[in-house]
Protein backbone atom coordinates (compact mmCIF):
# COMPACT_ATOMS: atom_id res chain seq x y z
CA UNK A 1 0.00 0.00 0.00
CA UNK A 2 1.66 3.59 -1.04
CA UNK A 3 1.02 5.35 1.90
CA UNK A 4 3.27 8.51 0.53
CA UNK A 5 4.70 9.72 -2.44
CA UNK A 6 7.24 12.77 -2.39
CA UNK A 7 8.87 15.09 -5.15
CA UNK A 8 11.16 17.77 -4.90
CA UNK A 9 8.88 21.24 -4.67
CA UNK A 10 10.29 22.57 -8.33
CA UNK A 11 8.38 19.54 -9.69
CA UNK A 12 10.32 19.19 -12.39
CA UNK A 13 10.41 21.91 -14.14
CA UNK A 14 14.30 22.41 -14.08
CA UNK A 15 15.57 18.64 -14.89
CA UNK A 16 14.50 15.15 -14.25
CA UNK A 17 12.52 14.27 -11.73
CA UNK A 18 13.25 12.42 -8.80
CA UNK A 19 11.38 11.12 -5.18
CA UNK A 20 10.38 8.84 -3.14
CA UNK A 21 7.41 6.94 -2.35
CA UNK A 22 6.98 5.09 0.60
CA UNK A 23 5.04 1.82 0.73
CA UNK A 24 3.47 0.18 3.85
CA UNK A 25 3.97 -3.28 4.09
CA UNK A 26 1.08 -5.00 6.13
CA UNK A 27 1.48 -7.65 8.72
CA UNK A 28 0.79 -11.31 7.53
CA UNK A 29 2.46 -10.76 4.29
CA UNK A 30 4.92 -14.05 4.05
CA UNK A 31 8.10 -13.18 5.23
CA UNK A 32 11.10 -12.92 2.67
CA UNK A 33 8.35 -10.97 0.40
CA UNK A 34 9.20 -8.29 -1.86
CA UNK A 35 7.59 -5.16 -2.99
CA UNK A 36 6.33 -4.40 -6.96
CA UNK A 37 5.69 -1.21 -7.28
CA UNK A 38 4.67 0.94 -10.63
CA UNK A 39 4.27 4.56 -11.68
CA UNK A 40 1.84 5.11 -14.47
CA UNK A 41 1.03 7.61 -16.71
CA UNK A 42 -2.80 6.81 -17.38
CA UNK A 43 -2.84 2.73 -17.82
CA UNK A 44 0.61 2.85 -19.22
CA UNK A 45 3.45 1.85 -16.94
CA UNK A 46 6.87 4.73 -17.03
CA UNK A 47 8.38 3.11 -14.56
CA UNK A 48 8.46 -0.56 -12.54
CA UNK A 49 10.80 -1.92 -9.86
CA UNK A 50 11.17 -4.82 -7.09
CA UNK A 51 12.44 -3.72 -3.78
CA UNK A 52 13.29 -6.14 -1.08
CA UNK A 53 11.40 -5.40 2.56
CA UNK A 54 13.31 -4.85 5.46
CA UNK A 55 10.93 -3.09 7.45
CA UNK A 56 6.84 -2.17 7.92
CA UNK A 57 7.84 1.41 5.76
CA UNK A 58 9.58 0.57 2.58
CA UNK A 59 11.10 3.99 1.01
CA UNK A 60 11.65 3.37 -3.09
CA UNK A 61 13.35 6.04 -4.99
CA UNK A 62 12.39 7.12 -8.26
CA UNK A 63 13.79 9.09 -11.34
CA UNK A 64 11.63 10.27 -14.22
CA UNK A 65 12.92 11.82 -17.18
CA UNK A 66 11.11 15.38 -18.34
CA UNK A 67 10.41 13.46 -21.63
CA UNK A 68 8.19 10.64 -20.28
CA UNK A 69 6.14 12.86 -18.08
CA UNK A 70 3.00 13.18 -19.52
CA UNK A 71 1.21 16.76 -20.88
CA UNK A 72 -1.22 16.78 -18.26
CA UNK A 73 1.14 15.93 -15.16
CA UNK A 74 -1.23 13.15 -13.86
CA UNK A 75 0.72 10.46 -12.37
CA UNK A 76 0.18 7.55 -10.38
CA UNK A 77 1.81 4.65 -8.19
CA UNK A 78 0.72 1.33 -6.86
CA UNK A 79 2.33 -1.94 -5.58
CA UNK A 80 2.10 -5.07 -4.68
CA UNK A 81 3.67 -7.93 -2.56
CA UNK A 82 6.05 -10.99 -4.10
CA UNK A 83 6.46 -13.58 -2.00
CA UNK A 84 9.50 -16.09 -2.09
CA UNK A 85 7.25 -19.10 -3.07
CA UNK A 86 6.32 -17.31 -6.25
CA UNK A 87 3.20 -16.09 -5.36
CA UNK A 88 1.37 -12.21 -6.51
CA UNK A 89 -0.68 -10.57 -4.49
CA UNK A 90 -3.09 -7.93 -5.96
CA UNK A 91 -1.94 -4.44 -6.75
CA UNK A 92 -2.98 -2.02 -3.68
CA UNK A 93 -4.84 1.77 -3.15
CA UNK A 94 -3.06 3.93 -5.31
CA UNK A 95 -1.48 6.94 -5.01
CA UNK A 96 -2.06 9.70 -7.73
CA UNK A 97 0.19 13.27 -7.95
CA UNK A 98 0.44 15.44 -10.65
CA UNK A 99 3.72 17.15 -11.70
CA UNK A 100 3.97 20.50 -12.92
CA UNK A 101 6.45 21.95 -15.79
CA UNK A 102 5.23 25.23 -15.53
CA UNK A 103 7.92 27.59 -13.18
CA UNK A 104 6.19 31.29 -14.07
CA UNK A 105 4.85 32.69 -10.49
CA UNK A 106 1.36 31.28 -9.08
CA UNK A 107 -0.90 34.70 -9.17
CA UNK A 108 -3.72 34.58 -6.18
CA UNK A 109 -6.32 36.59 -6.29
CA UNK A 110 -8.18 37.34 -2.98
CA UNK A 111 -12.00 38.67 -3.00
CA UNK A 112 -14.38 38.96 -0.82
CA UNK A 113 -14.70 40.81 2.85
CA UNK A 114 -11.22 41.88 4.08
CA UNK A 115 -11.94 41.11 7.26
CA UNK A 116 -12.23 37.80 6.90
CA UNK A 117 -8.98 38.01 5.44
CA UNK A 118 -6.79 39.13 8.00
CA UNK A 119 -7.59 43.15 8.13
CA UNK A 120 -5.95 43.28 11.21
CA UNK A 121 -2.85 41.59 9.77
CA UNK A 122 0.11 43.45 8.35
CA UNK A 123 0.56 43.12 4.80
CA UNK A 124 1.90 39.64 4.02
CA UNK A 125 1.09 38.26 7.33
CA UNK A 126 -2.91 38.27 5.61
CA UNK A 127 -4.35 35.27 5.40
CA UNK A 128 -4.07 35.08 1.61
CA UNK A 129 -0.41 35.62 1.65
CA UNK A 130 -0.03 32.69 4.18
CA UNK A 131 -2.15 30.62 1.66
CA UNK A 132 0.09 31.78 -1.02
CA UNK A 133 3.67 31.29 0.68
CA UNK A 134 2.02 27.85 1.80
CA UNK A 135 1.25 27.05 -2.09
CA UNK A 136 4.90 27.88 -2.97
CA UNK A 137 6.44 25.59 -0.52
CA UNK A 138 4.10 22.99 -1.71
CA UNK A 139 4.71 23.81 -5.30
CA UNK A 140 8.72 25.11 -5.42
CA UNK A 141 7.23 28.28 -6.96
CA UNK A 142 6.91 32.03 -6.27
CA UNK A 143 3.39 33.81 -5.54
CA UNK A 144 1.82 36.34 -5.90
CA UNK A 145 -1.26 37.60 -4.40
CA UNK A 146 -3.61 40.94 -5.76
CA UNK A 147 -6.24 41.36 -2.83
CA UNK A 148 -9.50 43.27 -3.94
CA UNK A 149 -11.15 42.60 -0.91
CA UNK A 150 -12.70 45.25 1.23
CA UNK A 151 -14.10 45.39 4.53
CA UNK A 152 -18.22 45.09 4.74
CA UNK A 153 -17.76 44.23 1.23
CA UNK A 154 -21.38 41.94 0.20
CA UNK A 155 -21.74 39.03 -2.55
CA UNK A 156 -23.38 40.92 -4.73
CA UNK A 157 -25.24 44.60 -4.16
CA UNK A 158 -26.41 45.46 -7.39
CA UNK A 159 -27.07 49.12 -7.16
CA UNK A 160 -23.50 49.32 -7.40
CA UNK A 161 -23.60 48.46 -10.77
CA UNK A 162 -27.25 49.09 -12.11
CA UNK A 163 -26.45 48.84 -15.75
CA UNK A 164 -25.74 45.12 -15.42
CA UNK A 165 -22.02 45.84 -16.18
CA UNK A 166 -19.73 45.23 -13.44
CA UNK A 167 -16.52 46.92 -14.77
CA UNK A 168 -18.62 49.90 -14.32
CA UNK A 169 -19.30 49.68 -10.41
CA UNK A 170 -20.32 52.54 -8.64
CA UNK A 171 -17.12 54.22 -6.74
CA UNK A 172 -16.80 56.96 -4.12
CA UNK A 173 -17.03 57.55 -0.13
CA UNK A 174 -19.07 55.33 1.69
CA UNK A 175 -19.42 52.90 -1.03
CA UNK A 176 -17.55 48.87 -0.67
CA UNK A 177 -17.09 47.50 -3.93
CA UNK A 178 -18.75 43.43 -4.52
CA UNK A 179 -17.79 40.88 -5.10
CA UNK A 180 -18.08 40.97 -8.74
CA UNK A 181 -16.98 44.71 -8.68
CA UNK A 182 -13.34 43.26 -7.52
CA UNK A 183 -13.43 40.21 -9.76
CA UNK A 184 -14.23 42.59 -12.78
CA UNK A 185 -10.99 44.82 -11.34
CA UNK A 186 -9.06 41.57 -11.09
CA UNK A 187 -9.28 40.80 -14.46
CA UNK A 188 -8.96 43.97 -15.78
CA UNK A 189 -5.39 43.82 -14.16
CA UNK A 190 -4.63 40.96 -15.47
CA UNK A 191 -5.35 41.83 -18.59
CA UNK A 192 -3.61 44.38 -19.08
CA UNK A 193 -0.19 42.62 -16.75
CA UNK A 194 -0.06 40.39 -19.18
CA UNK A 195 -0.58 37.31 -16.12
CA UNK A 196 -3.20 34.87 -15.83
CA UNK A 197 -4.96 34.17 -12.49
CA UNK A 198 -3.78 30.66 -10.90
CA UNK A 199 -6.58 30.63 -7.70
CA UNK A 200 -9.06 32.87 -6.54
CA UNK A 201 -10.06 32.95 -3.23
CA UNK A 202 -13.15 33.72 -2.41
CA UNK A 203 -14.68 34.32 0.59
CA UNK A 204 -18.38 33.89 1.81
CA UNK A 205 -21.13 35.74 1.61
CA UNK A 206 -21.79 36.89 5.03
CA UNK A 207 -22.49 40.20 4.78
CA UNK A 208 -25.47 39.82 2.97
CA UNK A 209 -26.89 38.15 5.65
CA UNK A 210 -25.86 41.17 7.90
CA UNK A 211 -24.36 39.57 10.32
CA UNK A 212 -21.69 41.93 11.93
CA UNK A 213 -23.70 41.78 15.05
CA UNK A 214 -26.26 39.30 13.62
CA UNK A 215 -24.68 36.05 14.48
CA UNK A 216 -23.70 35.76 17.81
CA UNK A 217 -27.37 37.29 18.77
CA UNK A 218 -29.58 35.35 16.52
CA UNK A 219 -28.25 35.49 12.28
CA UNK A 220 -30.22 38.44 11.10
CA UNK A 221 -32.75 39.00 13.42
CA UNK A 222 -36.32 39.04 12.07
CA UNK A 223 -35.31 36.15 9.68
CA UNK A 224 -37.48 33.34 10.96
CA UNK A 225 -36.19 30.40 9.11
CA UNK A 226 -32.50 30.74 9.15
CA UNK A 227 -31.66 28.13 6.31
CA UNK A 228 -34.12 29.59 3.48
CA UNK A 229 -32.00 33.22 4.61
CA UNK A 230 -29.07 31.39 4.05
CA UNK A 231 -30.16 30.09 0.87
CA UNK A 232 -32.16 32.85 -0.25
CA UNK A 233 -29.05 35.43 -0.15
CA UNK A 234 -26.19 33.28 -0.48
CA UNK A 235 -27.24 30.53 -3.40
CA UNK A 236 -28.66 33.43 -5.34
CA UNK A 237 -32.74 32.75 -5.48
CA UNK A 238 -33.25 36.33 -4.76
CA UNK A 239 -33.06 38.66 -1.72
CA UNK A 240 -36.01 39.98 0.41
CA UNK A 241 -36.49 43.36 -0.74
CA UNK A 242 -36.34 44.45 2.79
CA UNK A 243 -33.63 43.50 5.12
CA UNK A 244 -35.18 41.83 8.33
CA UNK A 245 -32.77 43.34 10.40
CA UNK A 246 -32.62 47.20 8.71
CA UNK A 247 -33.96 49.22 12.08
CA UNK A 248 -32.52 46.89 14.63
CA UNK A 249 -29.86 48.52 16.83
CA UNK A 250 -26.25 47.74 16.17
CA UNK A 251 -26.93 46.70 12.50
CA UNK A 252 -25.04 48.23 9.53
CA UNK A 253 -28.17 49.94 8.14
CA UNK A 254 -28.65 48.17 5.06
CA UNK A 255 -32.17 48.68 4.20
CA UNK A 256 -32.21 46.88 1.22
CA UNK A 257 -31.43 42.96 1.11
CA UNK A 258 -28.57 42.14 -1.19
CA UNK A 259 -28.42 41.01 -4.79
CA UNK A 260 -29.81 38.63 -6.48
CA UNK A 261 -26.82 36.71 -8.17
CA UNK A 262 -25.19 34.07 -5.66
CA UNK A 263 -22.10 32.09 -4.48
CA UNK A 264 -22.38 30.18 -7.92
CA UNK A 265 -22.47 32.68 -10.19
CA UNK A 266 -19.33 34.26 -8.44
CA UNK A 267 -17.41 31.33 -8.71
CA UNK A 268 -18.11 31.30 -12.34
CA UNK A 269 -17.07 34.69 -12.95
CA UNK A 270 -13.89 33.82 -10.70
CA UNK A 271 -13.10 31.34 -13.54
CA UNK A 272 -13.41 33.73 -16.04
CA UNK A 273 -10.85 35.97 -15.65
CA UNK A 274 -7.84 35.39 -17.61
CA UNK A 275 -5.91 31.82 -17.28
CA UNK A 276 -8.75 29.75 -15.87
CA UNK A 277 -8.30 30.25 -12.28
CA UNK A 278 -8.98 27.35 -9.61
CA UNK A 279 -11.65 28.68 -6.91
CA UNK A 280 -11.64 28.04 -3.58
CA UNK A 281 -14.26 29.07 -1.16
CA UNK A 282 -14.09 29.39 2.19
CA UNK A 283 -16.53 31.14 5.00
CA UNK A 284 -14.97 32.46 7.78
CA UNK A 285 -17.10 33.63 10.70
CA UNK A 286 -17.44 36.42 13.47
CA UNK A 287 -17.77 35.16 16.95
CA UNK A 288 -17.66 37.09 19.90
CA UNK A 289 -17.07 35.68 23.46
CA UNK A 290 -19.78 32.82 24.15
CA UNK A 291 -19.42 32.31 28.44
CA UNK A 292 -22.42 34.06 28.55
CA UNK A 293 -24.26 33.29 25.41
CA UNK A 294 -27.65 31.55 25.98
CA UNK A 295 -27.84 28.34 24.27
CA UNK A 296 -30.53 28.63 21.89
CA UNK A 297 -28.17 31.30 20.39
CA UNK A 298 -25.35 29.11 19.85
CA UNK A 299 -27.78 26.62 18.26
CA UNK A 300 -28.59 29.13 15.93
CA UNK A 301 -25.40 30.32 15.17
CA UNK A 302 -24.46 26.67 14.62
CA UNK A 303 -26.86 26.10 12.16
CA UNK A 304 -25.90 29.16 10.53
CA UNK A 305 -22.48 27.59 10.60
CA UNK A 306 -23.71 24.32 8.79
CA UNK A 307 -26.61 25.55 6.81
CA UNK A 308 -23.80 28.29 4.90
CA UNK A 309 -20.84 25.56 4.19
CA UNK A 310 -23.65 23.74 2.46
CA UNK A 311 -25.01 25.94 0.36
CA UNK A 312 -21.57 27.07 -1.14
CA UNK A 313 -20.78 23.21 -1.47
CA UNK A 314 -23.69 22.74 -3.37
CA UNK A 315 -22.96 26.28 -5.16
CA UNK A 316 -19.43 25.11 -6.07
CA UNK A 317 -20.96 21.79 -7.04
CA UNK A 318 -22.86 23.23 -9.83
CA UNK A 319 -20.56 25.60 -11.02
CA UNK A 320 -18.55 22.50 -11.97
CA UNK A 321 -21.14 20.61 -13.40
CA UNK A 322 -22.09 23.72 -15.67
CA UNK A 323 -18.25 24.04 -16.75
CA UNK A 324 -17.63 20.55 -17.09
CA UNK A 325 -14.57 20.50 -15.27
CA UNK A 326 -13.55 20.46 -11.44
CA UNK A 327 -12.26 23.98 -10.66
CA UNK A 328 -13.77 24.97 -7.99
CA UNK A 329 -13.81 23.47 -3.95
CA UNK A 330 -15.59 24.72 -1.02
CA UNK A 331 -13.23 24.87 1.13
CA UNK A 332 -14.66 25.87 4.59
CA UNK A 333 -14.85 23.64 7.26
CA UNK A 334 -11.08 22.77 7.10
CA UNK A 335 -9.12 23.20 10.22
CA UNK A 336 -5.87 23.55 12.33
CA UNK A 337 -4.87 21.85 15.74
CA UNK A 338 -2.74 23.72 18.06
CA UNK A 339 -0.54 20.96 18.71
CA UNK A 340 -0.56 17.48 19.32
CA UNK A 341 -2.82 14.83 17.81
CA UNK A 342 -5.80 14.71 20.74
CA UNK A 343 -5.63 18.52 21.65
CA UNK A 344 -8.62 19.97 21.87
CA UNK A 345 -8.05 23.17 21.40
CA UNK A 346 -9.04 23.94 17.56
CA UNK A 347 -8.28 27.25 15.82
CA UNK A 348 -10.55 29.02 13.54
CA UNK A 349 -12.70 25.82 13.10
CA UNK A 350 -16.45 25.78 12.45
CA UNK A 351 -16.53 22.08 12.61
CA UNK A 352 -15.28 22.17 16.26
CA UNK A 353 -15.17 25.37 18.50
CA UNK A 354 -18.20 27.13 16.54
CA UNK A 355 -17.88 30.23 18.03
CA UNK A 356 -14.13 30.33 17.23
CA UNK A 357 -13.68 32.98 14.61
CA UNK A 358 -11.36 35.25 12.16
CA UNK A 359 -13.11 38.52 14.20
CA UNK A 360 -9.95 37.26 17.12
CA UNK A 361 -7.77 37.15 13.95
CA UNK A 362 -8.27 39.99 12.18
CA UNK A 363 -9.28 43.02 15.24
CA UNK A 364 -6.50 43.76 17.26
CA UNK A 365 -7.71 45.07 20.76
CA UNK A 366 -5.99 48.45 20.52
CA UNK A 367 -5.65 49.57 16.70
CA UNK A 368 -6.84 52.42 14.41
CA UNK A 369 -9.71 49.67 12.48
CA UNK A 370 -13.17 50.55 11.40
CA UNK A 371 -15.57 50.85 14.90
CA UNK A 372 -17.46 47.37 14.34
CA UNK A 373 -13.75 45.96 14.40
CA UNK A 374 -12.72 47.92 17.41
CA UNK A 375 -15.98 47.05 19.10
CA UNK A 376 -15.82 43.59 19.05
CA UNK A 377 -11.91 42.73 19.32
CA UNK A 378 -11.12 40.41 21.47
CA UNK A 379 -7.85 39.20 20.99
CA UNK A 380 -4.83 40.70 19.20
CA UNK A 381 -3.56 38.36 15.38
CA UNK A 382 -2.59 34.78 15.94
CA UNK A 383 -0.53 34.66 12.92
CA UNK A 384 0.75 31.06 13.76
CA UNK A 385 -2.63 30.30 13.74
CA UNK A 386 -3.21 31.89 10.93
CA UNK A 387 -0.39 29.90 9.40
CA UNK A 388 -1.52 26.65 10.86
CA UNK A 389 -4.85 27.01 9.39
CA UNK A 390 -3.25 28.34 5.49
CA UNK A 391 -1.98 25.14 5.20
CA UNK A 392 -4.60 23.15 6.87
CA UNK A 393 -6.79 24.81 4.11
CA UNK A 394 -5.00 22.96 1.57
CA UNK A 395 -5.18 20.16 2.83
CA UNK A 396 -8.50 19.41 0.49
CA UNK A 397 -7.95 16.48 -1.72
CA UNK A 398 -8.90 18.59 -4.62
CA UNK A 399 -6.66 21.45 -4.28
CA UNK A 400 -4.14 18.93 -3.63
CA UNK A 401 -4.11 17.45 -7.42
CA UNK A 402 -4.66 20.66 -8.39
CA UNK A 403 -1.37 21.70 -6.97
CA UNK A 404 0.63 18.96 -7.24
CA UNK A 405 0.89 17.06 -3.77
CA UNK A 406 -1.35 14.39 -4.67
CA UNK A 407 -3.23 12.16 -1.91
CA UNK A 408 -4.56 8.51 -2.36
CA UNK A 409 -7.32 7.62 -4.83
CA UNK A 410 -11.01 7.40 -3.72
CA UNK A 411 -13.00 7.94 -0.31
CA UNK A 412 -11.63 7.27 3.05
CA UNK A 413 -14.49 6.18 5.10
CA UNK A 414 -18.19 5.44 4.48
CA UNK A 415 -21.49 5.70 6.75
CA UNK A 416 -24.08 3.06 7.73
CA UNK A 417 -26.95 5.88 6.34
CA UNK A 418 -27.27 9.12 4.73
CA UNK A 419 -30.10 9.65 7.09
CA UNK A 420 -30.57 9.44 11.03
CA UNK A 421 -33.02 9.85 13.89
CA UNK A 422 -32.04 12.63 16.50
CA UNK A 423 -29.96 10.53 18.87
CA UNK A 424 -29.31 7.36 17.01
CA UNK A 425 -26.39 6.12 15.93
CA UNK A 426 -24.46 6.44 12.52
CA UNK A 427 -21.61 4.34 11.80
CA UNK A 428 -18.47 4.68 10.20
CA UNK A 429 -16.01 2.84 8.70
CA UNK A 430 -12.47 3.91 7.34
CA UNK A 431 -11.05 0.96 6.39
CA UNK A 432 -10.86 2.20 2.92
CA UNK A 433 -8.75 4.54 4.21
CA UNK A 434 -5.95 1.63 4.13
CA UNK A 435 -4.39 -0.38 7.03
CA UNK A 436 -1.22 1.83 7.70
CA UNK A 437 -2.91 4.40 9.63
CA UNK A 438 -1.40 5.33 13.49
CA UNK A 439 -4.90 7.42 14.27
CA UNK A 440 -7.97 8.91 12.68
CA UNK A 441 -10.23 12.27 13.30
CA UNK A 442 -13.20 12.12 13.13
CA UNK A 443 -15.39 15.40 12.41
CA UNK A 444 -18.84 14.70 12.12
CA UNK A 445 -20.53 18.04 11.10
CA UNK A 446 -22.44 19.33 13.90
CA UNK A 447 -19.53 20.45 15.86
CA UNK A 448 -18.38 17.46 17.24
CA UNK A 449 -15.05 15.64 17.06
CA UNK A 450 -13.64 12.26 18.33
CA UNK A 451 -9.79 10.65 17.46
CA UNK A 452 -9.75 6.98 17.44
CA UNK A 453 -6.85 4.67 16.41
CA UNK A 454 -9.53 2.12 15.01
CA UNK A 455 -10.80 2.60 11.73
CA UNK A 456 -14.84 2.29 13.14
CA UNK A 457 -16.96 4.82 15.59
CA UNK A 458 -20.27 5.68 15.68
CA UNK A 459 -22.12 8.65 16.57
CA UNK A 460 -24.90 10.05 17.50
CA UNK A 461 -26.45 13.40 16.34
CA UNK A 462 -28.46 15.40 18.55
CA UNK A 463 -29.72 18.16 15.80
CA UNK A 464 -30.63 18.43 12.45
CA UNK A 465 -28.65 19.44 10.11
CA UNK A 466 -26.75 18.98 7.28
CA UNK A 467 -24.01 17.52 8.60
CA UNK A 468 -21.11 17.37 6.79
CA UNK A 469 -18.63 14.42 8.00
CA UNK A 470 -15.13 14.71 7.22
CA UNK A 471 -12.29 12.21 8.33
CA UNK A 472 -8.26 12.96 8.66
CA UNK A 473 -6.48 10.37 8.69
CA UNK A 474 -2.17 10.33 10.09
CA UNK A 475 -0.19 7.32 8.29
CA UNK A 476 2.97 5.66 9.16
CA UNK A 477 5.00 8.46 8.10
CA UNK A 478 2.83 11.04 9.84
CA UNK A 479 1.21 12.52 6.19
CA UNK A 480 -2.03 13.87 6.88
CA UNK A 481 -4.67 13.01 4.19
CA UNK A 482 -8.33 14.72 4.60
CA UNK A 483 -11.67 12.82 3.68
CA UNK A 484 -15.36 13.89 3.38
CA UNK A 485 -18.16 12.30 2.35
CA UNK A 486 -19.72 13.55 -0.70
CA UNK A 487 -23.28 14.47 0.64
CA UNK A 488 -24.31 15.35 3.98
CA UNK A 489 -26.08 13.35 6.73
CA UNK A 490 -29.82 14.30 6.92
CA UNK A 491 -31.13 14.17 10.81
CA UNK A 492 -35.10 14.32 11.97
């Protein structure tokens, strides 16, 4: 079983290349065995070898010529055991990578609300930055990252651009650009740079929901039935034409509800611009201190939590389907650990701590920020969290082949039903996750987590949802490889 393949982080783009891949050899395989193992380049094998076993972790190095690498990059590796009597076993879970030729600079493109990306951070200390300087380690090349975002910016607010045309948004004081305002900017730029976009990042929508002060007291107060908001403003169906929450106190003010175009049609013009961009994303969220917080709040807010990482999984979804090609991954709901496998402390992670949040991040206690920022700071930057949490964010197994570090083939774990009663068990199973695992993590959607070193657990939900599982798994070799299943878990 190939439990980890590694490449130098130019990937080949200046010489040969050359790696490792490491392959776990199971108990109960006859001793004196040997390993097969194969790289492929579609069906056809580039490169075959027999390596004798002298321990559970067999490292096998590799050199590939730039010549039999093939145009699209997609590799992968399998093996098998040989034992002394003559006898094959069957080829194992593979292992696929891609390798990139292409050495010009990765160009990142960050929209969206800037205080969800780091406002409070100092230039590239931003969370987009630490995404980007995360992406060059991973790849072996520079980035660079053009941030449109702005703070309070919304989705979509269309009487910025009431013509229809977006390169034509509405400027001047008191007025935050869109999201499709900066992604009409963005390629613009590029455009006339000369660069094409590599990613776009691209935050939530959760400022049309109006949620500054929204969330941790209810999610837009005066919005009875929190998932059609969440739908209604963020999937595009069409905004109330009066915002619930316009003459509560502490509210921005916005009379109007927000656009009608959505998450999907974003990501789609996020593809547009010039070179095809990847899109990733991701909805960070405002917390504020929760000792005090009465729980029917927090259930609210967590269903807020859940009900918006659906809806831009679903929005994402489509916007491949429509393209025909996988470009775009919502991202949110990946996570960070402070530490040691077991700590419970979790950064930034909706999935765990829900009231965690960016708002720690990016609003510095004492600082010259907007009011709402100094209002509700708690907490001055965690940029190693912030860092932790960069690279934890691309840790998704499509962003992964995207960007050459690869992952195994296929799911990781399944569930006993798609559907549950409120307090009955679900089971899961990771043993297609492979034998060679030292522990798993469990994360099971509604803010729960559990770390087992067997591949089965069960659990129980207490609330509706959806409920998004998702599985990390730590081999042999200590790689981390993230799961999720590929529709949530219905409770009621």
């Amino acid at each position: 079983m190939i439990i980890d393949v590694s490449t130098p982080a130019d990937n080949g783009c200046n010489g040969p290349l050359r790696g490792t891949t490491a392959v776990y050899f199971p108990p109960g395989v006859p001793a004196r065995a040997d390993v097969e193992w194969r790289i492929l380049a579609g069906e056809q094998p580039i490169r075959t070898g027999i390596a004798p076993v002298n321990s559970d972790v067999v490292t096998i190095g590799f050199d590939l010529r730039n010549d039999e690498l093939p145009p699209d990059g997609l590799l992968r590796v399998d093996a098998r055991a040989r034992s002394s009597g003559g006898t094959v076993g069957e080829y194992g879970k593979p292992w696929n990578f891609r390798v990139s030729r292409d050495c010009r600079p990765l160009h990142v493109v960050s929209v969206g609300d800037s205080v969800m990306w780091g406002q409070g951070l100092d230039g590239d200390r931003k969370f987009a930055h630490l995404t980007a300087d995360a992406l060059t380690r991973q790849t072996g090349r520079t980035a660079q990252v053009h941030d449109y975002s702005a703070s309070g910016a919304a989705l979509d607010a269309p009487e910025m651009h009431p013509t229809g045309d977006d390169s034509l948004c509405a400027e001047g004081e008191g007025t935050t650009p869109d999201v499709f305002c900066q992604l009409a900017r963005a390629g613009s730029e590029a455009a006339s740079g000369g660069y094409d976009v590599d990613l776009v990042l691209l935050d939530g929508c959760i400022n049309d929901l109006d949620p500054l002060f929204g969330i941790p007291v209810g999610v837009t107060p005066g919005t009875q039935d929190l998932t059609a908001a969440v739908r209604r403003e963020c999937a595009g169906l069409g905004a109330e034409p009066v915002n619930p929450a316009a003459n509560l106190p502490y509210f921005s003010g916005a009379k109007l509800g927000y656009g009608g175009r959505g998450m999907q049609a974003a990501i789609g013009k996020a593809h547009a611009l010039p070179g095809g961009p990847k899109v990733m994303v991701a909805n960070y969220f405002y917390g504020f201190e929760t000792d005090n917080m009465p729980e029917t709040l927090l259930q609210r807010w967590s269903e807020f939590v859940r009900s918006s990482a659906e809806v831009f999984r679903q929005a994402a979804m489509a916007a491949n389907s429509v393209a025909g090609e996988q470009f775009a991954v919502a991202a949110d709901g990946l996570f960070a650990q402070g530490g040691k496998p077991g700590d419970a402390e979790l950064w930034m992670n909706p999935l765990g701590n829900e009231a965690a949040s960016l708002r720690l991040l990016a609003c510095p206690q004492l600082s010259e920020l907007p009011p709402q920022c100094r209002t509700v700071a708690a907490g001055d930057p965690d940029v190693e969290g912030a860092r932790r949490y960069a690279d934890a964010f691309l840790m998704n197994p499509k962003v992964r082949e995207w960007f050459g570090d690869g992952g195994p083939a296929d799911g990781g774990f399944s569930v006993s039903s798609s559907t549950a009663a409120v307090g009955k068990d679900v089971s899961f199973d990771a043993a297609q996750a492979g034998g060679a695992i030292r522990h798993y993590e469990w994360y099971f959607g509604d803010g729960e987590r559990e770390i087992t070193t067997e591949p089965v657990v069960s659990h129980a939900y207490s609330g509706r949802g959806p409920n998004l599982p998702r599985l990390v798994v730590t081999d042999m070799t200590g790689r981390r490889s993230l799961y999720e299943l590929d529709h949530p878990i219905t409770v009621g």
